[in-house]
N, C-alpha and C. Protein backbone atom coordinates (compact mmCIF):
# COMPACT_ATOMS: atom_id res chain seq x y z
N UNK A 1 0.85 -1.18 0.00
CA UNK A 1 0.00 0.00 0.00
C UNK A 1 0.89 1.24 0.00
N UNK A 2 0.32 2.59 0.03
CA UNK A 2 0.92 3.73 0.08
C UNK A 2 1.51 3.93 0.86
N UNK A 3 0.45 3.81 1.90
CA UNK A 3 1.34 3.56 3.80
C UNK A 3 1.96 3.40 3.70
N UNK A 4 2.47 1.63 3.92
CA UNK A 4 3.47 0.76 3.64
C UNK A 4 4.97 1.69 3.01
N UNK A 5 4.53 1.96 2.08
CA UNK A 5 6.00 2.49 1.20
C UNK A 5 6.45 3.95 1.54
N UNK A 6 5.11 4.63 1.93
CA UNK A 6 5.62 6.14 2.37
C UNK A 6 6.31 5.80 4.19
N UNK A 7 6.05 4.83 4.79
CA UNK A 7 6.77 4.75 5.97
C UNK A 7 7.95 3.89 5.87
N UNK A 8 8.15 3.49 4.79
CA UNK A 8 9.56 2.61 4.34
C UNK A 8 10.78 3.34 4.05
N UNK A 9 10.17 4.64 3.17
CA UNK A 9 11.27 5.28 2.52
C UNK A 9 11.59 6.50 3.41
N UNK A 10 12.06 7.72 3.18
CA UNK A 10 12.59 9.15 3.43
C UNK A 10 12.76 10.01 2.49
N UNK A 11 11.87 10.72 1.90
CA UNK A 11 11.62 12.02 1.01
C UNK A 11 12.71 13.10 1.13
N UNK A 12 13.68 13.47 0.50
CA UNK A 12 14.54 15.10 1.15
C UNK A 12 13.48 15.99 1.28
N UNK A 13 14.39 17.14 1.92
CA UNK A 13 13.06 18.20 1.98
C UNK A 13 13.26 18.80 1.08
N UNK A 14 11.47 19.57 0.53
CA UNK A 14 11.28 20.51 -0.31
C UNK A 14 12.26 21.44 -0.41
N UNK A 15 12.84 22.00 -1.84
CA UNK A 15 13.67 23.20 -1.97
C UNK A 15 12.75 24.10 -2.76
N UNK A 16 12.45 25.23 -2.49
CA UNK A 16 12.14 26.24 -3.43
C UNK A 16 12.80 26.47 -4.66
N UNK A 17 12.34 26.48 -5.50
CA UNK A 17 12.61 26.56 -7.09
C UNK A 17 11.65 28.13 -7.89
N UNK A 18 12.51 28.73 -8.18
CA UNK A 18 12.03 29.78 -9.10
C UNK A 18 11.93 29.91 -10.16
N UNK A 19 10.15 29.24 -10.70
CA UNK A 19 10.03 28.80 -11.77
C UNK A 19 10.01 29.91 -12.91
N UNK A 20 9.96 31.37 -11.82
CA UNK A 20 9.91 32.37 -13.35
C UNK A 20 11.38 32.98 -13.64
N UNK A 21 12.61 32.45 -13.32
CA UNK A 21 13.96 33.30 -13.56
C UNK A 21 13.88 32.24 -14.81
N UNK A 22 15.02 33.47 -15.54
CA UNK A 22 15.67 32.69 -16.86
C UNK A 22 16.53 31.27 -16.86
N UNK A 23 17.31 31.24 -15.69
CA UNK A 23 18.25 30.06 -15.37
C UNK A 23 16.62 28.81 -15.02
N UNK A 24 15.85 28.81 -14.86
CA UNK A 24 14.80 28.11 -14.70
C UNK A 24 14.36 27.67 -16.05
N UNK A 25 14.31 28.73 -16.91
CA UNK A 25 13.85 29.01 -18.30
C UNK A 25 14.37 28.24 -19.10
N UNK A 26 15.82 28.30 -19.04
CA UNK A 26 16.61 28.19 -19.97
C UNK A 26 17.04 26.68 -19.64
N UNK A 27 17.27 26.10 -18.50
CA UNK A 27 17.62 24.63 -18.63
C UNK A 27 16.30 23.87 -18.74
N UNK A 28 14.71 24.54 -18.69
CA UNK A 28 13.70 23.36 -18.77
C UNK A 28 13.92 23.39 -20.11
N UNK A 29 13.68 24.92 -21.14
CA UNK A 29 14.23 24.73 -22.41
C UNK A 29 15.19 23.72 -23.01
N UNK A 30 16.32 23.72 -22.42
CA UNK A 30 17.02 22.60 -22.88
C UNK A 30 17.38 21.34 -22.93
N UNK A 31 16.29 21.26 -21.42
CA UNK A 31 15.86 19.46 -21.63
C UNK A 31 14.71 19.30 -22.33
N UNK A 32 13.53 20.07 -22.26
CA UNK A 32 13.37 19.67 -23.35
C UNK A 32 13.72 19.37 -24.82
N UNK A 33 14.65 20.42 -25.53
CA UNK A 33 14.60 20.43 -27.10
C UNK A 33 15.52 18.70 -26.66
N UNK A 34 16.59 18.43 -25.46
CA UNK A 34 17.39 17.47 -25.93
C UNK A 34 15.98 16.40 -25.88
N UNK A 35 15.22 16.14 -25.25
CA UNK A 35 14.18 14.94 -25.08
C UNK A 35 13.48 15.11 -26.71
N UNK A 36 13.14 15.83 -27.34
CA UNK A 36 12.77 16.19 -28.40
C UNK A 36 13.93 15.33 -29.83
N UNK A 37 14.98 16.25 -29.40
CA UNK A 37 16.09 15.61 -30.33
C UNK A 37 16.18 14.04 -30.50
N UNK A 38 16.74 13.60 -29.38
CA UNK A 38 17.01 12.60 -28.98
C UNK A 38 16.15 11.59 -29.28
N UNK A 39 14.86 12.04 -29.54
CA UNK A 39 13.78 11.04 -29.24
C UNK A 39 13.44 10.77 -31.10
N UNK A 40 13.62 12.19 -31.85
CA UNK A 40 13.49 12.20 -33.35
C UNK A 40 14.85 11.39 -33.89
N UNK A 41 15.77 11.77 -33.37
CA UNK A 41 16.85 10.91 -34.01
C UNK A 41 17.41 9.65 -33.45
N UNK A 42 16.25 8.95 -32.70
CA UNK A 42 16.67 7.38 -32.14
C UNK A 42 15.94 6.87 -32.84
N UNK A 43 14.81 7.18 -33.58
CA UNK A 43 13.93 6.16 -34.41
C UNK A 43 14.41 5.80 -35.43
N UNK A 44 15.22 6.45 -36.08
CA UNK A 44 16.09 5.73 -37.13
C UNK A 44 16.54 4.46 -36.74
N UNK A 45 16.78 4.17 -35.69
CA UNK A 45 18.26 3.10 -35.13
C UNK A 45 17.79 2.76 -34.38
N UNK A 46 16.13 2.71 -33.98
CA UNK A 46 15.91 2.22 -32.77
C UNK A 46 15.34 0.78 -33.35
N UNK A 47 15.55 -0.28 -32.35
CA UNK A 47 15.68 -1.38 -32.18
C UNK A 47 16.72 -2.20 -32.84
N UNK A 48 18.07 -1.33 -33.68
CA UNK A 48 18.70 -2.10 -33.74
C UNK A 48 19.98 -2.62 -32.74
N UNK A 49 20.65 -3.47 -32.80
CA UNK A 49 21.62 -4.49 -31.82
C UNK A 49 22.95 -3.40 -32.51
N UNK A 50 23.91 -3.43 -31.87
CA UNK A 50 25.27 -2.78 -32.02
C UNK A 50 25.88 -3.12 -33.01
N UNK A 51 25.61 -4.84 -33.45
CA UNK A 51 26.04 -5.80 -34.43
C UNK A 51 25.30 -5.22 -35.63
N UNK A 52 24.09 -5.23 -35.77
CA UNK A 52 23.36 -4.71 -36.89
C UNK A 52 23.57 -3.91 -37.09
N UNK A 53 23.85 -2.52 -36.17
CA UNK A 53 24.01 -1.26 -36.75
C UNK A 53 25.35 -1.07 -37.78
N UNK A 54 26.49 -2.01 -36.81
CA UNK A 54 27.59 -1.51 -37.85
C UNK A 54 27.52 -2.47 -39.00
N UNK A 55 27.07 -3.63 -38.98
CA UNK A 55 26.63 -4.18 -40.19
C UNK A 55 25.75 -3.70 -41.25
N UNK A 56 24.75 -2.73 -40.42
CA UNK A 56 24.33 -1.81 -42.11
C UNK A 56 24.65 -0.58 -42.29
N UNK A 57 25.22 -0.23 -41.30
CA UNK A 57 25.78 1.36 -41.50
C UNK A 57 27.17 1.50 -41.84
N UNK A 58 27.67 0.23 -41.34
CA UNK A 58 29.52 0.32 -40.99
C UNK A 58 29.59 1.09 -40.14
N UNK A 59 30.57 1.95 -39.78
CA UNK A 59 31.02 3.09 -39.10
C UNK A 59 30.43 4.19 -38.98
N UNK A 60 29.63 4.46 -38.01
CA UNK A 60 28.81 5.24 -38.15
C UNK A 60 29.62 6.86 -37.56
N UNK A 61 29.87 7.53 -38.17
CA UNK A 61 30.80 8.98 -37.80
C UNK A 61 29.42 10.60 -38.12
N UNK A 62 28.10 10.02 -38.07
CA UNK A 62 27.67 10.98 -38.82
C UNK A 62 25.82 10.64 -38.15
N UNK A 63 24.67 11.09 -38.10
CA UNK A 63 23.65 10.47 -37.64
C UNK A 63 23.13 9.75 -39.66
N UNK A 64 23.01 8.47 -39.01
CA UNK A 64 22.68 7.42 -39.89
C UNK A 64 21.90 8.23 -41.21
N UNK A 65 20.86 8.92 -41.20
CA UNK A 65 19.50 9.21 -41.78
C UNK A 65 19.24 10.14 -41.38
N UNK A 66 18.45 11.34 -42.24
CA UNK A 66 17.75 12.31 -41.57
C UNK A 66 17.13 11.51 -40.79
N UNK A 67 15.92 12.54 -40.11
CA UNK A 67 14.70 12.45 -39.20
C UNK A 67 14.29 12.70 -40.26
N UNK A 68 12.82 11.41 -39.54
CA UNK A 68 11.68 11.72 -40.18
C UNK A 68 10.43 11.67 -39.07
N UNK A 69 10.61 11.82 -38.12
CA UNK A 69 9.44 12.15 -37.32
C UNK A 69 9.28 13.60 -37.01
């Protein structure tokens, strides 16, 4: 149960976060665009094995394929 696990563990305490400064701004900005990136240019290559990749890519020095998502 909830119980159970909220009396198991230890939470840190709350820190205040200032969601309207730029340094707030600017790193949610940049996890997002990387979750964005990251996520458009893994579908190329996603599900392949390390073996497959360099077996159809060879050496990969470059991203495989545009994006296409």
């Amino acid at each position: 149960t909830f119980e159970e696990y909220a009396s198991a563990v230890t939470f840190p305490e709350a820190k205040p976060v200032d969601t309207e400064s730029k340094d707030f701004f600017d790193r949610t900005h940049a996890g997002w665009l990387t979750q964005i990136i990251g996520a458009a240019l893994g579908t190329c290559i996603e599900g392949y094995t390390s073996t497959a990749l360099k077996n159809h890519f060879g050496e990969i020095t470059d991203y495989p394929r545009k994006p296409n998502t």
